[in-house]
C-alpha atoms as a PDB file:
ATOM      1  CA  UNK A   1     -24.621 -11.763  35.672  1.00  0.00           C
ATOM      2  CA  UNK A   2     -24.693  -8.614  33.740  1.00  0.00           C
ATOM      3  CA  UNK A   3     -20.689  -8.492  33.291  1.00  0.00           C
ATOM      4  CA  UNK A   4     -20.560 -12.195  32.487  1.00  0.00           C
ATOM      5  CA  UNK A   5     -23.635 -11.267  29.473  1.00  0.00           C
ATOM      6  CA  UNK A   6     -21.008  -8.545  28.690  1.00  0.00           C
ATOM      7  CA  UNK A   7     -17.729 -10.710  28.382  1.00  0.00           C
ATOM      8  CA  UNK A   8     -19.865 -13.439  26.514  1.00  0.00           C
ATOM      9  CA  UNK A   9     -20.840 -10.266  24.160  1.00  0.00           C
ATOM     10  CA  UNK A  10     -17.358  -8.888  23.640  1.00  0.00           C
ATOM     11  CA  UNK A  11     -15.902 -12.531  23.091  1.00  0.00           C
ATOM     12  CA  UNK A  12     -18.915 -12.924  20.119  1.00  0.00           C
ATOM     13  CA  UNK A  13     -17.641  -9.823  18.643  1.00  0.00           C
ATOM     14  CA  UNK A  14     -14.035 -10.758  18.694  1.00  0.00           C
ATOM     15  CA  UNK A  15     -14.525 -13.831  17.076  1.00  0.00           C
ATOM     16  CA  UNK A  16     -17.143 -12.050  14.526  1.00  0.00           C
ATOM     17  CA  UNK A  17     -14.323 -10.023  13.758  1.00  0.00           C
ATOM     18  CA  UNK A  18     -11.645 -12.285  13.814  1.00  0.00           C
ATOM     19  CA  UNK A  19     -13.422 -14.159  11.039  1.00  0.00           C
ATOM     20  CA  UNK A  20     -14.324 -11.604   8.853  1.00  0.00           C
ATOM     21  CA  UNK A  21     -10.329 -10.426   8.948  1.00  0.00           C
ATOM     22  CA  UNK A  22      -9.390 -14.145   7.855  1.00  0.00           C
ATOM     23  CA  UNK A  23     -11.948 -14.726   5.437  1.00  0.00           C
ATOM     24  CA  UNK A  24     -11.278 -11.255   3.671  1.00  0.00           C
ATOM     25  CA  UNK A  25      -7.767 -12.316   3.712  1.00  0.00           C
ATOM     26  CA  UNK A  26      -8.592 -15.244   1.088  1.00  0.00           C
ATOM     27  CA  UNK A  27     -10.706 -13.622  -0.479  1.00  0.00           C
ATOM     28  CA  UNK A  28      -7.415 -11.261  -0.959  1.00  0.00           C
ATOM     29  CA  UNK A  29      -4.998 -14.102  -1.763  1.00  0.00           C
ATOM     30  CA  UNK A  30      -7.858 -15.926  -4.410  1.00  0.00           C
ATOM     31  CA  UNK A  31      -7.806 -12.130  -6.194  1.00  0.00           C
ATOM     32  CA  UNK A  32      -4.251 -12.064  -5.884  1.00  0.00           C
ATOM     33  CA  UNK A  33      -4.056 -15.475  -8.188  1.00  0.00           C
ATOM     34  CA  UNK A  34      -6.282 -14.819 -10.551  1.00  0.00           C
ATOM     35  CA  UNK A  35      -4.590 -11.419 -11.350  1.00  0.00           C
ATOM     36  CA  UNK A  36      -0.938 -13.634 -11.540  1.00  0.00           C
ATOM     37  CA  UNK A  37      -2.779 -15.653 -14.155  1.00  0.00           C
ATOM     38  CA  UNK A  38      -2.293 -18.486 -12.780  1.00  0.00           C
ATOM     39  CA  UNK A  39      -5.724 -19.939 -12.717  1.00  0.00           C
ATOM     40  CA  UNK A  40      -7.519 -18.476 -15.699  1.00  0.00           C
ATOM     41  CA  UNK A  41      -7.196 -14.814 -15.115  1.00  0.00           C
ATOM     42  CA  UNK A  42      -5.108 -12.430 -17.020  1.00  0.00           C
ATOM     43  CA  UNK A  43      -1.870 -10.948 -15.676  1.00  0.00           C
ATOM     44  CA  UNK A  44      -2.237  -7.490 -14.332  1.00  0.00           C
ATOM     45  CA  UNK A  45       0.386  -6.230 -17.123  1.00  0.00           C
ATOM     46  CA  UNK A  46      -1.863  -7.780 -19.849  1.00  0.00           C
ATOM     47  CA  UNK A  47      -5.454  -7.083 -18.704  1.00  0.00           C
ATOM     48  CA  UNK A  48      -7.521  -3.873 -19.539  1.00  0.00           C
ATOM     49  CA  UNK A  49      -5.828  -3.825 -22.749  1.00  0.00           C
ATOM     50  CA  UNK A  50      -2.627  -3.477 -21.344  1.00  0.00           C
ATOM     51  CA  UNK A  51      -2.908  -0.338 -19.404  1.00  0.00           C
ATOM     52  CA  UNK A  52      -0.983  -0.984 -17.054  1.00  0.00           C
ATOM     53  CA  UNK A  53       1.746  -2.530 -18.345  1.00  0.00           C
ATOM     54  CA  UNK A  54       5.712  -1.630 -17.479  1.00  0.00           C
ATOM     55  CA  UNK A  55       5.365   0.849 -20.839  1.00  0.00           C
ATOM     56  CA  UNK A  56       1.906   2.297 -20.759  1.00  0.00           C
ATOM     57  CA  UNK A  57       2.822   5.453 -19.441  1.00  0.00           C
ATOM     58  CA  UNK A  58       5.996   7.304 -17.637  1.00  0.00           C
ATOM     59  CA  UNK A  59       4.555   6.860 -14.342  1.00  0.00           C
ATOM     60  CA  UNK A  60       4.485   2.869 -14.491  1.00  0.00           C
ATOM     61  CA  UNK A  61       7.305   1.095 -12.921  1.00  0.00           C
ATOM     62  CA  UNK A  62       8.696  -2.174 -13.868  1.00  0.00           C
ATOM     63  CA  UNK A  63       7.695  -5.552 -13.880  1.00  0.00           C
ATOM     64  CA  UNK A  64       9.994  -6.850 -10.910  1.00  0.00           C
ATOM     65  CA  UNK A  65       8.699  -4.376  -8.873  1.00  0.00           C
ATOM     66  CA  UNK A  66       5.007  -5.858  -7.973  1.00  0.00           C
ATOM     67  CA  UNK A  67       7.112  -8.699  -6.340  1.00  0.00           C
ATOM     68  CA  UNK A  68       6.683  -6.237  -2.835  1.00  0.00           C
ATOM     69  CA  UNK A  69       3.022  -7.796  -3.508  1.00  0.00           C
ATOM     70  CA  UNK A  70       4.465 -11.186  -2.305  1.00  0.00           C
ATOM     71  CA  UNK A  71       5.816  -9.389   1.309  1.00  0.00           C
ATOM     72  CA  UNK A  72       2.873  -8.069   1.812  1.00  0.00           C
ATOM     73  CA  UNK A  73       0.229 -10.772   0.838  1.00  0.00           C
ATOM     74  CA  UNK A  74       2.602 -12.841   3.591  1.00  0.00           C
ATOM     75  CA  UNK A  75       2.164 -10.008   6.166  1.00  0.00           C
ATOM     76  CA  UNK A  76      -1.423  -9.879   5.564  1.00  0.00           C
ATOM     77  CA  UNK A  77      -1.964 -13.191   6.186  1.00  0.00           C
ATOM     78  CA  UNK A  78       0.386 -13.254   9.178  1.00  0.00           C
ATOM     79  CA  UNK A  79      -1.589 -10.748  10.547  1.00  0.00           C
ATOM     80  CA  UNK A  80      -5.097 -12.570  10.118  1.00  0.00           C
ATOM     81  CA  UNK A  81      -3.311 -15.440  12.171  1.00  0.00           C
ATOM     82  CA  UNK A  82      -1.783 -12.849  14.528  1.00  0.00           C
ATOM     83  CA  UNK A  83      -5.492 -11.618  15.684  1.00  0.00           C
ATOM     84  CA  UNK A  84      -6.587 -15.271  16.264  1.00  0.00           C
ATOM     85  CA  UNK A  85      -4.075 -16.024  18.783  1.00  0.00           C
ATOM     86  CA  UNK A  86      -5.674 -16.173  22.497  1.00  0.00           C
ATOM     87  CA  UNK A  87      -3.409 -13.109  23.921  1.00  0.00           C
ATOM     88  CA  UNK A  88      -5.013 -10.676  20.716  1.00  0.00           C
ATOM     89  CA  UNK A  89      -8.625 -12.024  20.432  1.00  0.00           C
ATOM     90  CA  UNK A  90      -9.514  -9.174  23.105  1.00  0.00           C
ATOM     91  CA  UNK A  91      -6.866  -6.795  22.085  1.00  0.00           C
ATOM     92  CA  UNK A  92      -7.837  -2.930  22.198  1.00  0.00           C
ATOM     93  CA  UNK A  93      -5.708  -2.413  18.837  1.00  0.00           C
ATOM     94  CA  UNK A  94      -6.896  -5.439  17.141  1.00  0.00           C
ATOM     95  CA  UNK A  95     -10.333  -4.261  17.876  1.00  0.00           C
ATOM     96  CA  UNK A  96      -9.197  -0.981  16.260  1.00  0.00           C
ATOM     97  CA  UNK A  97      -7.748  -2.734  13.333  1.00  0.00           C
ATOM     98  CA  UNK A  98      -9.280  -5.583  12.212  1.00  0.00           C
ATOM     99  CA  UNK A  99     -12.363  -4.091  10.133  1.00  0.00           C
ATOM    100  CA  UNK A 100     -10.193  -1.465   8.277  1.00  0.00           C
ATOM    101  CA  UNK A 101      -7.532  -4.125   7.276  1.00  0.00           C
ATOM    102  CA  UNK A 102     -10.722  -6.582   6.395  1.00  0.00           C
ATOM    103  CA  UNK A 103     -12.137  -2.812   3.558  1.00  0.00           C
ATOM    104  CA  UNK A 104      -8.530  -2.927   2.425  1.00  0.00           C
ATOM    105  CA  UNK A 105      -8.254  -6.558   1.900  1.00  0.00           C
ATOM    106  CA  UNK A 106     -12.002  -6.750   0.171  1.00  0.00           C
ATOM    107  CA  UNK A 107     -11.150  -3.582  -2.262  1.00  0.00           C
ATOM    108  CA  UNK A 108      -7.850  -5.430  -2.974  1.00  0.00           C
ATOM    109  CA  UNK A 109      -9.471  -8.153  -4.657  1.00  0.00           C
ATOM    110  CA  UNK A 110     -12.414  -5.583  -5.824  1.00  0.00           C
ATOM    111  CA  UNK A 111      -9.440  -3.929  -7.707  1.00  0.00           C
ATOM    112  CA  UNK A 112      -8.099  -6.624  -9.474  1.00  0.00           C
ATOM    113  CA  UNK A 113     -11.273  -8.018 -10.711  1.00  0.00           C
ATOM    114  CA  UNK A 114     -11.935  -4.530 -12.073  1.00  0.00           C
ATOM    115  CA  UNK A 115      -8.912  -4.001 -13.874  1.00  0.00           C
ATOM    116  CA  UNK A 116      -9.712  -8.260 -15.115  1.00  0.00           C
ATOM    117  CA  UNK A 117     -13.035  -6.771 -16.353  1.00  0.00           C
ATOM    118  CA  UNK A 118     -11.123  -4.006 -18.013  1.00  0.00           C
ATOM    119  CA  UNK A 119     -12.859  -1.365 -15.974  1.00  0.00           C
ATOM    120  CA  UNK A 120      -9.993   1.496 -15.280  1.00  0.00           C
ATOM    121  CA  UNK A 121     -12.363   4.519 -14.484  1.00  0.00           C
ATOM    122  CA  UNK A 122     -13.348   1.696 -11.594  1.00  0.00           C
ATOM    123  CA  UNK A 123     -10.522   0.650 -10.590  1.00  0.00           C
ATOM    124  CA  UNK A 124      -9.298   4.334 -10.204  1.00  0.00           C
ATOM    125  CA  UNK A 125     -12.304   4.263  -7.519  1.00  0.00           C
ATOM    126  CA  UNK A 126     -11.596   1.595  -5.966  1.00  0.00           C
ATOM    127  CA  UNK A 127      -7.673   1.885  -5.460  1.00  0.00           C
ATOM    128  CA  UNK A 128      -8.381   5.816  -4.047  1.00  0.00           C
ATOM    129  CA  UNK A 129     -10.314   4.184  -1.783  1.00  0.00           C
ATOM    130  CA  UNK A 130      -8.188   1.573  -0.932  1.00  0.00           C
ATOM    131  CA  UNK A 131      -5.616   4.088  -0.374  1.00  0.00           C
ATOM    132  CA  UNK A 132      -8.183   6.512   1.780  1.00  0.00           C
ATOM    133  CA  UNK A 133      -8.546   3.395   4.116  1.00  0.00           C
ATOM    134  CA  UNK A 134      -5.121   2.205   3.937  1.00  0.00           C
ATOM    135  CA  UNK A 135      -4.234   6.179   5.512  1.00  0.00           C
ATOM    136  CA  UNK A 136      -7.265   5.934   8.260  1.00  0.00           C
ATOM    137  CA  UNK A 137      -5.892   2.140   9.323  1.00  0.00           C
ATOM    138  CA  UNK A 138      -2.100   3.376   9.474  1.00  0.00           C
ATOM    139  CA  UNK A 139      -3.157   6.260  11.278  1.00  0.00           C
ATOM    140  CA  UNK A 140      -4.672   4.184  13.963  1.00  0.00           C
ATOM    141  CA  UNK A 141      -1.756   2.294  13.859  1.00  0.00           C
ATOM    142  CA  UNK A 142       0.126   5.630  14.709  1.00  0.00           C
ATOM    143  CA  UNK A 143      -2.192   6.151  17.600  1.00  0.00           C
ATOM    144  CA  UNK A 144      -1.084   2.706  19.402  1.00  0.00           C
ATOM    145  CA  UNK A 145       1.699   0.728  20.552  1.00  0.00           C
ATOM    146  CA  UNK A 146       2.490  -2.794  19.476  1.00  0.00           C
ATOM    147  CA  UNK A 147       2.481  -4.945  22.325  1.00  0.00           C
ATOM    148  CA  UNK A 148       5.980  -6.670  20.991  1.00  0.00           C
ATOM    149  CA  UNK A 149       8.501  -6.336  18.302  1.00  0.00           C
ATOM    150  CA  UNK A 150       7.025  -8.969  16.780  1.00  0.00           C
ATOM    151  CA  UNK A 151       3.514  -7.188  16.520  1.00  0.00           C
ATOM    152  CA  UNK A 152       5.281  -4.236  15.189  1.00  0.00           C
ATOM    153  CA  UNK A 153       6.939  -6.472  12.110  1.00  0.00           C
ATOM    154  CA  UNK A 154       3.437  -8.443  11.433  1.00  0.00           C
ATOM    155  CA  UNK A 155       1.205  -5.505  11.759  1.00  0.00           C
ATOM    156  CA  UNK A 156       2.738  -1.538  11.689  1.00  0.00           C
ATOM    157  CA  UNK A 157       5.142  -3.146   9.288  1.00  0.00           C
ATOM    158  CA  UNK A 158       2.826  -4.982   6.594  1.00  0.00           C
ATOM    159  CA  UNK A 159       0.557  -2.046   6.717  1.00  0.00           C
ATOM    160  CA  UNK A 160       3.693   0.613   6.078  1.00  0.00           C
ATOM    161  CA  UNK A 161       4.410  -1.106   3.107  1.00  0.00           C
ATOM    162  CA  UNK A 162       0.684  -2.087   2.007  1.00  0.00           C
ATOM    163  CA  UNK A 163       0.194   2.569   2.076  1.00  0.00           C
ATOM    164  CA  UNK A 164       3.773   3.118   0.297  1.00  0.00           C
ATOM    165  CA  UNK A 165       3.241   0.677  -1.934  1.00  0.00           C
ATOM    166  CA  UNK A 166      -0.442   1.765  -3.105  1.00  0.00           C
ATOM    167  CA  UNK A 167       0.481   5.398  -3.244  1.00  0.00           C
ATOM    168  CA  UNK A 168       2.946   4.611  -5.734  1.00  0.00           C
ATOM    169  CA  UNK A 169       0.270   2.294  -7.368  1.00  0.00           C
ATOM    170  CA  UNK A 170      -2.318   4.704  -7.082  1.00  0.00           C
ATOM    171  CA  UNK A 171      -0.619   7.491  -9.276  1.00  0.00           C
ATOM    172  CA  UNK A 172      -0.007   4.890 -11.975  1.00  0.00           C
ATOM    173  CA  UNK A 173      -3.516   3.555 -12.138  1.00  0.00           C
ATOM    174  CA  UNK A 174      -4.781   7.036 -12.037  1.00  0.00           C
ATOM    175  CA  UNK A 175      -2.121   8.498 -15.151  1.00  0.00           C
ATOM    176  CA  UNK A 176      -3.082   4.702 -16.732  1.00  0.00           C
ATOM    177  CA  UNK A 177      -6.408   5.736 -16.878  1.00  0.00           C
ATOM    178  CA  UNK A 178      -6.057   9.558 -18.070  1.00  0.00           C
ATOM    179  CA  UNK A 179      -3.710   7.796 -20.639  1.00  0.00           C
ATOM    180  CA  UNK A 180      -5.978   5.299 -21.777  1.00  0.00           C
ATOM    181  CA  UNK A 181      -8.832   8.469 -22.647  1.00  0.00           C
ATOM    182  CA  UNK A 182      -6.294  10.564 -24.030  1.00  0.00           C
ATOM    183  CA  UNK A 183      -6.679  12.725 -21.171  1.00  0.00           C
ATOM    184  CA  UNK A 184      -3.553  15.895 -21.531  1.00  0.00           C
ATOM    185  CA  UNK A 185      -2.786  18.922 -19.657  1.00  0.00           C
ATOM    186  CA  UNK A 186      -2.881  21.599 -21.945  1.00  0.00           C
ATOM    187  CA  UNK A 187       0.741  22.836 -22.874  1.00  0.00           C
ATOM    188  CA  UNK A 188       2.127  19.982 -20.356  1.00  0.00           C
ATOM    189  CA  UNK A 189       4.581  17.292 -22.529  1.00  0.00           C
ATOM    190  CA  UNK A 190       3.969  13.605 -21.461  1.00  0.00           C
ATOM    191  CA  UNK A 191       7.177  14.328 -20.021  1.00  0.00           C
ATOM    192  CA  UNK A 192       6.298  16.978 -17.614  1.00  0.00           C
ATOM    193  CA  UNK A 193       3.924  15.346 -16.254  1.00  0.00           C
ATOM    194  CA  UNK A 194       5.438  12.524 -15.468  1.00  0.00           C
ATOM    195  CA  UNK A 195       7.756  15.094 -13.568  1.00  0.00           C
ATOM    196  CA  UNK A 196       5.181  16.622 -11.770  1.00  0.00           C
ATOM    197  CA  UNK A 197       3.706  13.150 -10.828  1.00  0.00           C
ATOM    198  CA  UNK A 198       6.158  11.724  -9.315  1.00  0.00           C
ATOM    199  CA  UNK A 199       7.673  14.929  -7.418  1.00  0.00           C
ATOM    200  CA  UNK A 200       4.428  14.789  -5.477  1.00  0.00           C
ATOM    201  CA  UNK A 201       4.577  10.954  -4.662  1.00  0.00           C
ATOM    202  CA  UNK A 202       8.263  11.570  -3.003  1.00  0.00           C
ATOM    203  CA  UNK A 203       6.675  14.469  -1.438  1.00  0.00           C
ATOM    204  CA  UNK A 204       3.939  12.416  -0.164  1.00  0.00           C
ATOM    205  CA  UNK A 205       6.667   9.726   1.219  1.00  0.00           C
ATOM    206  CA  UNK A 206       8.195  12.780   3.202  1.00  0.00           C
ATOM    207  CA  UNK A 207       5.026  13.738   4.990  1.00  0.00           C
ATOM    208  CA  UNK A 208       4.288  10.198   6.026  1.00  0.00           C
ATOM    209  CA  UNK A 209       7.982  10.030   7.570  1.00  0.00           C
ATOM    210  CA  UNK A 210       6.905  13.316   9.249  1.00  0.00           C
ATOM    211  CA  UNK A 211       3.835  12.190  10.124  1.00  0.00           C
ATOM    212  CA  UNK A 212       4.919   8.793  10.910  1.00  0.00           C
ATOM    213  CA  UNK A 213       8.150   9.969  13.209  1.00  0.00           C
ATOM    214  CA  UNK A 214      10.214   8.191  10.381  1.00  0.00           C
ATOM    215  CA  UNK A 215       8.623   4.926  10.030  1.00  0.00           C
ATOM    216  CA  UNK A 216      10.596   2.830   7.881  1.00  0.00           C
ATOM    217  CA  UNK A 217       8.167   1.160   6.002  1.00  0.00           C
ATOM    218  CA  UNK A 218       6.333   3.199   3.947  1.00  0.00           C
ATOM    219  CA  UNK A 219       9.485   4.659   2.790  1.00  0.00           C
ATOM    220  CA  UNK A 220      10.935   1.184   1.669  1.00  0.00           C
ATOM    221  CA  UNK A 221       8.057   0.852  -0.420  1.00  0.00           C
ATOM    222  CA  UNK A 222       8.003   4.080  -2.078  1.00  0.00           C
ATOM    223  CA  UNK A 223      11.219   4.587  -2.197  1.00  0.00           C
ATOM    224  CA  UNK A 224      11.308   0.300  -3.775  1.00  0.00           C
ATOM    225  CA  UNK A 225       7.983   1.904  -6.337  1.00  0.00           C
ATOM    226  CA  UNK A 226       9.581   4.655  -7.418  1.00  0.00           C
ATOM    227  CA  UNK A 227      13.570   3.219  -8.167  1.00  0.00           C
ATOM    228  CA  UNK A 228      11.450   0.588 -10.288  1.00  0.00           C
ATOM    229  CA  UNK A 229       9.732   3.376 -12.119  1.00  0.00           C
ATOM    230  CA  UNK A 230      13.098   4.904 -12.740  1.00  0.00           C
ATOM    231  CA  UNK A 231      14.466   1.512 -14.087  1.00  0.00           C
ATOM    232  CA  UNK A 232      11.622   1.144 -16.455  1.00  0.00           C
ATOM    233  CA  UNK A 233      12.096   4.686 -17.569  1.00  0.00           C
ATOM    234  CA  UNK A 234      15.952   3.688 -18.681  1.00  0.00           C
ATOM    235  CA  UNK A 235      15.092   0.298 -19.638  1.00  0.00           C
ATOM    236  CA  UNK A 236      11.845  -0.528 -21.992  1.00  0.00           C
ATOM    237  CA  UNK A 237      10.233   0.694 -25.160  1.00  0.00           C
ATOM    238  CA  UNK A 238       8.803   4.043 -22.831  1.00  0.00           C
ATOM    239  CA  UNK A 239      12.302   5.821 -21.820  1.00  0.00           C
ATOM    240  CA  UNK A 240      12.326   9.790 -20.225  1.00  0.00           C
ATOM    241  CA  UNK A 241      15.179  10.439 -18.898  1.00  0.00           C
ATOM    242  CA  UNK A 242      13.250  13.629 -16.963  1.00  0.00           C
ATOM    243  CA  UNK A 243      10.665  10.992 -15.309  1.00  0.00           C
ATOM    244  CA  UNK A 244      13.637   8.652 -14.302  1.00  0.00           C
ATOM    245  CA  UNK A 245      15.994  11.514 -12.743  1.00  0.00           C
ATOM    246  CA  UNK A 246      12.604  12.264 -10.920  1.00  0.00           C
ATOM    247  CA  UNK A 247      11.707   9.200  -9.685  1.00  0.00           C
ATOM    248  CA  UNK A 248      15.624   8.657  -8.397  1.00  0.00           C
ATOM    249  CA  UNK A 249      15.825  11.908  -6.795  1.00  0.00           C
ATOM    250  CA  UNK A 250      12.067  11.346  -5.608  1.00  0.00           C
ATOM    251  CA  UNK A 251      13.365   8.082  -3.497  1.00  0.00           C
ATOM    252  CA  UNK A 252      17.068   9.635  -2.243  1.00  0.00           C
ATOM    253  CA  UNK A 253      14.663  12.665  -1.160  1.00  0.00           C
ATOM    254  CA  UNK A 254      12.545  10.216   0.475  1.00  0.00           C
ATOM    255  CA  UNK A 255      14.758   7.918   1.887  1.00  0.00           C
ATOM    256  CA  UNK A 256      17.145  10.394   3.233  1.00  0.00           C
ATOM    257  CA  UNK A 257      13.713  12.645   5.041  1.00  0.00           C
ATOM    258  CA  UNK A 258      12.911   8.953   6.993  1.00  0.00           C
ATOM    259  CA  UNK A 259      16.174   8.128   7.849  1.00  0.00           C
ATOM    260  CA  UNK A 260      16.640  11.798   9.652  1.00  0.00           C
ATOM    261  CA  UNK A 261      13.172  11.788  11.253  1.00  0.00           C
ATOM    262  CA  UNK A 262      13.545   8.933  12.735  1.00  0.00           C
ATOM    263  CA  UNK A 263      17.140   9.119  14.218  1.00  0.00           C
ATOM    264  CA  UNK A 264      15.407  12.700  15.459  1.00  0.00           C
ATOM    265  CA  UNK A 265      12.709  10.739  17.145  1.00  0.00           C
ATOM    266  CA  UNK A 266      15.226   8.324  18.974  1.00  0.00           C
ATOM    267  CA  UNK A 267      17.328  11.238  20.004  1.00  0.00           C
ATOM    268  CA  UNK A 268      14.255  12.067  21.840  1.00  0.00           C
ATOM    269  CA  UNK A 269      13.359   9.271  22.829  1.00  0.00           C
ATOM    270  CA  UNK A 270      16.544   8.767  24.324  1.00  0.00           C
ATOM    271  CA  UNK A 271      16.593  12.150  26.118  1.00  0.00           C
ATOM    272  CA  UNK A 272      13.165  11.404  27.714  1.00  0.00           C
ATOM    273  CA  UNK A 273      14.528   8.166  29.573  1.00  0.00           C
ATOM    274  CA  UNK A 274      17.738   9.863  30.548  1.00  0.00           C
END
């Protein structure tokens, strides 16, 4: 009796779970389409006075580049299906997973109503912590196996490029918002900034391929961030030539660290089976 009481209790949870995933998820893809603009709100480029527009500051890459937000809205909801299915509900990573991809979905949409509201200094807190959970979730991700290669596309994938995409986003909302109240380095050019800003995002893409074993991922959305920052850079009423050499050596540096990492970690991989 007890260990039926106990299955019974587990199931409850799952499905507690299970629902909060898929209703966090549309609350995630309503956010998404008001910040489009295609129901009333204003675009993301236009709202809080347009600081965060393609040309509001060196770090901000172009326009074509938040169509990654379309991949990964489809992933997300993939993977709120992907948990319902019978042979997940009871999953040990699902269990592991579902809340923390529920926080990032909810501050998603708590982002983009604060940047509708024109609230930068909040939606500086909310993306950090977007990004802070984003880490903790891939890093569980890190510390399981997908059961299939289709689990690893729907979930380690759409939550590698949900972290490389928001670390680029992150450092643009946060230099968005330091532009917006004339916040400067002393004896640091707009320029050199911009340089230092986006040298540490390609250094943070190399310690997630180190950390990660060279996931691809997170690098294709860093490295897909950061070439669009170096196209707006070139290309717009906001060109630096310094911040777009940056951002293009930021993404070879990047791409190249993942790509070696990961052929290291099949070659042992490989070695271990022999």
């Amino acid at each position: 009796m007890a260990g039926r009481n106990d299955r019974s209790a587990a199931g409850s949870r799952d499905r507690v779970r299970q629902w909060t995933v898929a209703a966090s998820a549309v609350v995630a893809v309503v956010g998404a389409v008001i910040g489009s603009g295609a129901v009333g709100g204003t675009p993301i480029d236009e709202a809080a006075g347009g600081a965060l527009s393609a040309d509001s500051t060196p770090i901000a890459p172009a326009g074509p580049a938040f169509a990654i937000w379309s991949v990964i809205y489809a992933g997300l909801l993939a993977f709120a299906v992907w948990q319902f299915l019978p042979a997940h509900t009871a999953s040990p990573r699902m269990r592991r997973l579902g809340y923390p991809v529920a926080v990032t979905l909810l501050l998603n949409a708590a982002w983009i109503l604060s940047v509708q509201a024109g609230l930068l200094l909040m939606s500086v807190i909310v993306i950090v912590a977007l990004l802070a959970t984003l880490a903790y979730t891939f890093l569980e991700i890190l510390r399981t196996r997908p059961s299939g290669a289709v689990e690893a596309i729907v979930v380690d994938g759409t939550m590698g490029l949900y972290l490389g995409w928001v670390c680029v986003a992150t450092a643009a909302n946060i230099t968005a918002y330091l532009t917006d109240i004339r916040v400067r380095l002393p004896g640091l050019s707009l320029d050199a900034a911009a340089v230092l800003v986006l040298a540490t995002a390609g250094l943070v893409g190399v310690l997630l391929a180190v950390r990660s074993g060279g996931r691809f991922a997170p690098a294709l959305a860093l490295c897909w961030g950061l070439a669009w920052v170096a196209v707006a850079r070139t290309n717009g009423t906001l060109l630096s030539q310094p911040a777009a050499v940056t951002a293009t050596v930021a993404a070879i540096g990047v791409a190249v660290a993942t790509v070696a990492l990961r052929l290291r970690a099949s070659r042992r991989t490989a070695s271990a089976t022999d």
